[in-house]
PDB file of N, CA and C in Angstrom:
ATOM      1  N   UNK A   1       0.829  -1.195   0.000  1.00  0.00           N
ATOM      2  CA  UNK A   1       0.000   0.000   0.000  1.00  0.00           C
ATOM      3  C   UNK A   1       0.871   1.255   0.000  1.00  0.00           C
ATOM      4  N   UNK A   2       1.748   1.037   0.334  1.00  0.00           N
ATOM      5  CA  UNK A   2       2.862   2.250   0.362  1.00  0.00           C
ATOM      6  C   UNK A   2       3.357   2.956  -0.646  1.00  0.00           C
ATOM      7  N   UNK A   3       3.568   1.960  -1.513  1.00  0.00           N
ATOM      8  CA  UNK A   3       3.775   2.116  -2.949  1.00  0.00           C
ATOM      9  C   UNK A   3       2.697   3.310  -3.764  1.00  0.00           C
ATOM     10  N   UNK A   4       1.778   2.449  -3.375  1.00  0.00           N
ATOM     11  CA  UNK A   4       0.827   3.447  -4.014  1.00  0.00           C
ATOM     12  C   UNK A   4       1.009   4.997  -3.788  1.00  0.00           C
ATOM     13  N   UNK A   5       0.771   5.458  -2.178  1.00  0.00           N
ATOM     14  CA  UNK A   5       0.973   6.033  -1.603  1.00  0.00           C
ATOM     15  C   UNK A   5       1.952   6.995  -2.269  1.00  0.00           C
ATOM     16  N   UNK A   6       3.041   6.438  -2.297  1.00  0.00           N
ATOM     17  CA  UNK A   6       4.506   7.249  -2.870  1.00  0.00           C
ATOM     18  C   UNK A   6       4.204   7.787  -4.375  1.00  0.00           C
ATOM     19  N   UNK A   7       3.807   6.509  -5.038  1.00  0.00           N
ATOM     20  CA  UNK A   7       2.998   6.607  -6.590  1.00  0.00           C
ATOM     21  C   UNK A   7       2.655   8.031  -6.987  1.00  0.00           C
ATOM     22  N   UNK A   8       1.174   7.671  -6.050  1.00  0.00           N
ATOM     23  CA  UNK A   8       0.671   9.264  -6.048  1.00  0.00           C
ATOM     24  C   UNK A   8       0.839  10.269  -5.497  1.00  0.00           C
ATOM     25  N   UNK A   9       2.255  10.557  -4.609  1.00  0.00           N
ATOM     26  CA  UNK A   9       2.543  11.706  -4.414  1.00  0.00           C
ATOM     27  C   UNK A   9       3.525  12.081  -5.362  1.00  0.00           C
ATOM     28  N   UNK A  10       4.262  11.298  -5.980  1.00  0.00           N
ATOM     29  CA  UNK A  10       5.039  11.399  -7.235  1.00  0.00           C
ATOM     30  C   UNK A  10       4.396  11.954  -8.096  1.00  0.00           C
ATOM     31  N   UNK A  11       3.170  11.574  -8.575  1.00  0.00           N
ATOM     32  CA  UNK A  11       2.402  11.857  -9.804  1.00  0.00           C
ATOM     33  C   UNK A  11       1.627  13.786  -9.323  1.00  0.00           C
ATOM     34  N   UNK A  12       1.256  13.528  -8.227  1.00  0.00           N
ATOM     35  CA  UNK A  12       0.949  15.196  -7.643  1.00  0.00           C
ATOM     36  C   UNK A  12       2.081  16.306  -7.564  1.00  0.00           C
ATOM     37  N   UNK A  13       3.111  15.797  -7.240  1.00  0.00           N
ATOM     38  CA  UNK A  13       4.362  16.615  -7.296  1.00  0.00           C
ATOM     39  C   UNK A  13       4.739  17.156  -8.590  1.00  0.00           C
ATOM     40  N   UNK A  14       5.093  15.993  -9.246  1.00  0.00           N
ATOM     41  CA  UNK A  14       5.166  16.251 -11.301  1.00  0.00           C
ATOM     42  C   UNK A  14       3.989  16.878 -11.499  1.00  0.00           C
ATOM     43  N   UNK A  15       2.741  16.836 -11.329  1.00  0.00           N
ATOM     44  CA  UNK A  15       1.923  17.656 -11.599  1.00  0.00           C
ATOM     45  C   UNK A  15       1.559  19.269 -11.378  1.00  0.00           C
ATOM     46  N   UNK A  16       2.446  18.979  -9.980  1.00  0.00           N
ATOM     47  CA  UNK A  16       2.029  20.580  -9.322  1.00  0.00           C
ATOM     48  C   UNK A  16       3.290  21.254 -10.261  1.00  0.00           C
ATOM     49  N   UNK A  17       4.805  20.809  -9.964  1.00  0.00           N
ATOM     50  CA  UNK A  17       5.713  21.414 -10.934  1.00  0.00           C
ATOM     51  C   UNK A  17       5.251  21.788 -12.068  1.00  0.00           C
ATOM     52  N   UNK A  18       5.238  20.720 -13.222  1.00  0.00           N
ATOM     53  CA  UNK A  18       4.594  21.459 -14.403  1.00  0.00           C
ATOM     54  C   UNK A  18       3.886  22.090 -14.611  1.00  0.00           C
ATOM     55  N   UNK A  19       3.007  22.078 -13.989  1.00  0.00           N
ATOM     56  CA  UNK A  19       1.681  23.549 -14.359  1.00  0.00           C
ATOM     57  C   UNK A  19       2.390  24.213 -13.252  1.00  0.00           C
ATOM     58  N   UNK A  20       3.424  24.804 -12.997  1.00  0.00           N
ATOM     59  CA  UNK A  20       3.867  26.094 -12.196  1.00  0.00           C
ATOM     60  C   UNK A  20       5.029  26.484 -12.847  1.00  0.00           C
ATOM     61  N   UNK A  21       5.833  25.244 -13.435  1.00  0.00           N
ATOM     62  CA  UNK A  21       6.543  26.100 -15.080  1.00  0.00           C
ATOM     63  C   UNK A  21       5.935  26.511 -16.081  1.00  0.00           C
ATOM     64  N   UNK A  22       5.095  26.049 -16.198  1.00  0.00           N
ATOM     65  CA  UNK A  22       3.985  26.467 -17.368  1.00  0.00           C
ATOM     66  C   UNK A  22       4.983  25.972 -18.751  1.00  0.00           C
ATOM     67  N   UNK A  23       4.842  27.172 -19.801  1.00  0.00           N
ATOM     68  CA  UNK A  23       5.795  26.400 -21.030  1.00  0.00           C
ATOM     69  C   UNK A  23       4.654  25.981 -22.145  1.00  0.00           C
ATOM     70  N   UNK A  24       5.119  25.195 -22.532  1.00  0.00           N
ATOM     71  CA  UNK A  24       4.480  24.350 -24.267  1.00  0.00           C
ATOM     72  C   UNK A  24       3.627  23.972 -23.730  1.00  0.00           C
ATOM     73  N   UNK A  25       2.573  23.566 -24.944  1.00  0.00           N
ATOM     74  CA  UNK A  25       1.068  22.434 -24.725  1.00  0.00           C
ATOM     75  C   UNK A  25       1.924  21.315 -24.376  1.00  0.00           C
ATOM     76  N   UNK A  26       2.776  20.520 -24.782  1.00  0.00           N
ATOM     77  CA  UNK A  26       3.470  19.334 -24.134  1.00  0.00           C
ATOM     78  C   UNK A  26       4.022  19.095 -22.731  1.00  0.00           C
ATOM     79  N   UNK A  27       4.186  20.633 -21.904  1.00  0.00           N
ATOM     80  CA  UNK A  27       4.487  20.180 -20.776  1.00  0.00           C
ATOM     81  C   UNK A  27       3.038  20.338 -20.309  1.00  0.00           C
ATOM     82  N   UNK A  28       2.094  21.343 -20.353  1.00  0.00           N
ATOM     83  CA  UNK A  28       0.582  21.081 -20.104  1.00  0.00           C
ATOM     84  C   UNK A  28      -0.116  19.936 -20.010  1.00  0.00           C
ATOM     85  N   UNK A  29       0.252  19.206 -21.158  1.00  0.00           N
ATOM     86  CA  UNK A  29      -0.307  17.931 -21.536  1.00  0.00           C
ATOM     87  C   UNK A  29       0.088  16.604 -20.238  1.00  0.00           C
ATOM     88  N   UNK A  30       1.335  16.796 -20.221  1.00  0.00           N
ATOM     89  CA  UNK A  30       2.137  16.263 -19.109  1.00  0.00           C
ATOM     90  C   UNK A  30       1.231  16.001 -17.530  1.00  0.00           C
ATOM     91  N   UNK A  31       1.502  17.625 -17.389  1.00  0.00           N
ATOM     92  CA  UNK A  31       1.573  17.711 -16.083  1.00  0.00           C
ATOM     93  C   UNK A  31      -0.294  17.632 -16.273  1.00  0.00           C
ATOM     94  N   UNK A  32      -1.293  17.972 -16.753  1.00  0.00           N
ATOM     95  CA  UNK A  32      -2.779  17.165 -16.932  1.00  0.00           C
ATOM     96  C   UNK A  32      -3.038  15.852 -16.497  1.00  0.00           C
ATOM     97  N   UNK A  33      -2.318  14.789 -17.488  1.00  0.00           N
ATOM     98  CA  UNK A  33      -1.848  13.557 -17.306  1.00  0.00           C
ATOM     99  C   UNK A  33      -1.564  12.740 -16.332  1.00  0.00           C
ATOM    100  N   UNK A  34      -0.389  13.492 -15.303  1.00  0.00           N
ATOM    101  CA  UNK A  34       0.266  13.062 -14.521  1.00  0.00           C
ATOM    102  C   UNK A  34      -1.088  13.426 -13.104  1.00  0.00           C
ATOM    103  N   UNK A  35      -1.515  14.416 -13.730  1.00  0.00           N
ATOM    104  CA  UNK A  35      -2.330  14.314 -12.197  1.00  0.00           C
ATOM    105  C   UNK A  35      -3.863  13.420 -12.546  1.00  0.00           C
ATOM    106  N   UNK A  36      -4.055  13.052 -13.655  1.00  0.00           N
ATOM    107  CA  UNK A  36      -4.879  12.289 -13.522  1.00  0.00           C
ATOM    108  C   UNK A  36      -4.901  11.074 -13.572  1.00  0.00           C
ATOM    109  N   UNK A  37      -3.714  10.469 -13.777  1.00  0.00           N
ATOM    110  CA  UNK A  37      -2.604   9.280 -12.992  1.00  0.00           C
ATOM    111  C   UNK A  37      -2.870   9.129 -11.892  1.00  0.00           C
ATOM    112  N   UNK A  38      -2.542  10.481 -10.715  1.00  0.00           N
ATOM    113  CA  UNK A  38      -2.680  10.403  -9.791  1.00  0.00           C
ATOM    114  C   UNK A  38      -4.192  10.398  -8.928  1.00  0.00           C
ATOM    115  N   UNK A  39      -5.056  10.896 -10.178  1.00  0.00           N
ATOM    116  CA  UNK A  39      -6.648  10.249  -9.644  1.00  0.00           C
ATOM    117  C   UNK A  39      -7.056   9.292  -9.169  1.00  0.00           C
ATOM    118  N   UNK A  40      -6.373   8.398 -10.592  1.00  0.00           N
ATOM    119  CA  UNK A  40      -6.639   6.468 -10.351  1.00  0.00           C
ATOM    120  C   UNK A  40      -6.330   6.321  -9.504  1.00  0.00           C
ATOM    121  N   UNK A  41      -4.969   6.609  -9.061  1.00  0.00           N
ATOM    122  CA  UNK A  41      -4.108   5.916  -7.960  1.00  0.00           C
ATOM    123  C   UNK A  41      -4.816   5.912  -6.892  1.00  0.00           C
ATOM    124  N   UNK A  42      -5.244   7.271  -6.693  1.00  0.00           N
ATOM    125  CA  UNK A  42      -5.777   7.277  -5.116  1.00  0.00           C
ATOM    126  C   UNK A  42      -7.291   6.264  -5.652  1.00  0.00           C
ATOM    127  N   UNK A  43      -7.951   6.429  -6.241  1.00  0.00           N
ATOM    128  CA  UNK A  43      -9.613   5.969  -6.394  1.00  0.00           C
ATOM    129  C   UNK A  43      -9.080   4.385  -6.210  1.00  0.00           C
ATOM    130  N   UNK A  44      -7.947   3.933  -6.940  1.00  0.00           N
ATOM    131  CA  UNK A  44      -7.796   2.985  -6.933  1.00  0.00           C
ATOM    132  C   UNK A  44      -7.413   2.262  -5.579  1.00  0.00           C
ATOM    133  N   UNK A  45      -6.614   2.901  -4.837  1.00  0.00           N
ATOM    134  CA  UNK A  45      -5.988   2.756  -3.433  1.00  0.00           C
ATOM    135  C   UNK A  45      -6.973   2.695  -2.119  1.00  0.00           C
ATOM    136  N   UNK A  46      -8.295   3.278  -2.535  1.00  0.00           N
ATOM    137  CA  UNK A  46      -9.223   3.513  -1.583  1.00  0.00           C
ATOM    138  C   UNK A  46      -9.913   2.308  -2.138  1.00  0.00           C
ATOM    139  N   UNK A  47     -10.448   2.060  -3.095  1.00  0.00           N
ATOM    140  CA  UNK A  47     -11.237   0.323  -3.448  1.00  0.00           C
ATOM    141  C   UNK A  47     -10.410  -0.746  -3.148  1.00  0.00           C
ATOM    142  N   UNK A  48      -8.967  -1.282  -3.329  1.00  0.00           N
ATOM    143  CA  UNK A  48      -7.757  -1.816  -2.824  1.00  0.00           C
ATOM    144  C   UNK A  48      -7.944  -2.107  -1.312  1.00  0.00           C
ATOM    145  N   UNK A  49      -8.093  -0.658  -0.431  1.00  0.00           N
ATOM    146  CA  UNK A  49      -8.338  -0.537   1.067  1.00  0.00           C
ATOM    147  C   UNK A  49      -9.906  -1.343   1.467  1.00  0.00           C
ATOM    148  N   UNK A  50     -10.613  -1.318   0.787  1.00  0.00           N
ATOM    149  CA  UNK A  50     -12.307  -1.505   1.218  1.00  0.00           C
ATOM    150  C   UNK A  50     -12.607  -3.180   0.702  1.00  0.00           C
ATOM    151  N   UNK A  51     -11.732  -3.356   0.092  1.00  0.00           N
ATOM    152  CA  UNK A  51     -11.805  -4.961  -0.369  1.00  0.00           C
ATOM    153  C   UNK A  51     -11.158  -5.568   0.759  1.00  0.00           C
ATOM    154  N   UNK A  52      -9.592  -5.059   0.656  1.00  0.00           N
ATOM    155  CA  UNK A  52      -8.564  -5.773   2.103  1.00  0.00           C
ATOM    156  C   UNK A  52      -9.474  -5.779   3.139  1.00  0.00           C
ATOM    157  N   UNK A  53     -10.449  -4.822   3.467  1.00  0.00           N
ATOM    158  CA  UNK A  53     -10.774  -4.658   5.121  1.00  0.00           C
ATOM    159  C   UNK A  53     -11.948  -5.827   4.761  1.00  0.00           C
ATOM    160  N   UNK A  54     -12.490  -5.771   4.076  1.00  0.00           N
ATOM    161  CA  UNK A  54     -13.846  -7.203   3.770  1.00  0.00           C
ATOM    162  C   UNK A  54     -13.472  -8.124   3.470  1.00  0.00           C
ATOM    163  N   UNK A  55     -12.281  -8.740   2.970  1.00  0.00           N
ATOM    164  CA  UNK A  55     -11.946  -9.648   3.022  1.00  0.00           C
ATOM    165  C   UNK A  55     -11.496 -10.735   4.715  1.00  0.00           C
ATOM    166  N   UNK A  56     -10.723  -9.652   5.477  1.00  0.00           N
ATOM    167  CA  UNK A  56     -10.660 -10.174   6.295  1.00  0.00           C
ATOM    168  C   UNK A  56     -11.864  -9.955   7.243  1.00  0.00           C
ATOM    169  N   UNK A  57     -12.520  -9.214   7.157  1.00  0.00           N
ATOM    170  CA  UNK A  57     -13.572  -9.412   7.972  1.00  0.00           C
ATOM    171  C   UNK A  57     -14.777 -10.728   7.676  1.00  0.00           C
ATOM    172  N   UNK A  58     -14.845 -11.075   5.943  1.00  0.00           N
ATOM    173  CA  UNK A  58     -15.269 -12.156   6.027  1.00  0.00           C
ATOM    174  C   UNK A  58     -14.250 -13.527   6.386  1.00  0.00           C
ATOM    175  N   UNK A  59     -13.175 -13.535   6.674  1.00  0.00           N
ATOM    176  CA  UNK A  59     -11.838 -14.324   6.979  1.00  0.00           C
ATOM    177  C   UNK A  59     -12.237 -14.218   8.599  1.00  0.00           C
ATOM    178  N   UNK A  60     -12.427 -13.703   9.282  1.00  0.00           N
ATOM    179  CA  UNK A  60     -12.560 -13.687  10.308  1.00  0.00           C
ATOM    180  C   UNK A  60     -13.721 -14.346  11.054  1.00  0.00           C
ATOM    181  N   UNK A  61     -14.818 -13.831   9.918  1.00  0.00           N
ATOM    182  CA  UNK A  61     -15.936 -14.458  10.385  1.00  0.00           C
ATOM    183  C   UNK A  61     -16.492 -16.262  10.279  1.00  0.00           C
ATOM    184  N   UNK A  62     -15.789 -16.641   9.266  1.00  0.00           N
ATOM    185  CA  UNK A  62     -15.191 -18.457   8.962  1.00  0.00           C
ATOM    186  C   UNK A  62     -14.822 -19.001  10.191  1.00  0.00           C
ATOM    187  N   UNK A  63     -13.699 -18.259  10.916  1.00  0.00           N
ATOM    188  CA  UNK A  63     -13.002 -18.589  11.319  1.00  0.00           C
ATOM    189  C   UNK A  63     -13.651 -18.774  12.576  1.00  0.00           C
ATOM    190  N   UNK A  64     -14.729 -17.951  12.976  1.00  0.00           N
ATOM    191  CA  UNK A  64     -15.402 -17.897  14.235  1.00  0.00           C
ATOM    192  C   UNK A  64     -16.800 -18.719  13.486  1.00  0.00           C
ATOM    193  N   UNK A  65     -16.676 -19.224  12.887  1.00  0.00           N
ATOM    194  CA  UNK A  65     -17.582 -19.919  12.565  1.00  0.00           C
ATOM    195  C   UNK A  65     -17.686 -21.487  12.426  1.00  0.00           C
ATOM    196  N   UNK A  66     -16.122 -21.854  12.656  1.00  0.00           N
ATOM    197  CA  UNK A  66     -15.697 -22.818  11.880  1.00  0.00           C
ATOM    198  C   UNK A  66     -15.184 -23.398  13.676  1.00  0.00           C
ATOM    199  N   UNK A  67     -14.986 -22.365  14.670  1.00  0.00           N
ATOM    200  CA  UNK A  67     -14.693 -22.939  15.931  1.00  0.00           C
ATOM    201  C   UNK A  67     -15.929 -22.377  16.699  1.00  0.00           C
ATOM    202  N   UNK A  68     -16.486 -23.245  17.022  1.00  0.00           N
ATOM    203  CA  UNK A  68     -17.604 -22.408  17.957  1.00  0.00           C
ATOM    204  C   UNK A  68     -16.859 -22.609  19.184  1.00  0.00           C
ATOM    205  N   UNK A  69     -17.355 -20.946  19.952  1.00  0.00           N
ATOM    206  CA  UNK A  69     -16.802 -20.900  21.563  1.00  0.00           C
ATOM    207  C   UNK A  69     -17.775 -21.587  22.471  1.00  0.00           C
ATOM    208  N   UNK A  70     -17.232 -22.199  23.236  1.00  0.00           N
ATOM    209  CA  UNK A  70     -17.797 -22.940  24.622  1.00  0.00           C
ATOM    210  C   UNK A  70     -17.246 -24.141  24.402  1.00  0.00           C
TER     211      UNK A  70
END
């Protein structure tokens, strides 16, 4: 998850730089790009997060299912 994390602060950083050099439609194009790179990442990183947490919560629930207490 970290990765990601780093991902998209990479991709926000390159983004914020280029549109604050400004310059050609190609660095525009760029730095557009790069931050909507960094859209996925996060949209993607937050569905990534909401699966992991349901997964083990149905992992958990097997498991208390599979030993009954008493």
């Amino acid at each position: 998850m970290r990765w990601l994390l780093v991902a998209t602060g990479a991709c926000i950083a390159g983004c914020a730089i280029l549109v604050a050099v400004g310059g050609s439609s190609l660095v525009t194009f760029i730095g557009i790009s790069l931050g909507g790179i960094a859209f996925v990442l996060v949209l993607s990183g937050a569905f990534y997060a909401i699966g992991r947490s349901e997964d083990r919560e149905r992992a958990e629930r097997d498991t208390a299912v599979e030993r009954p207490s008493g």
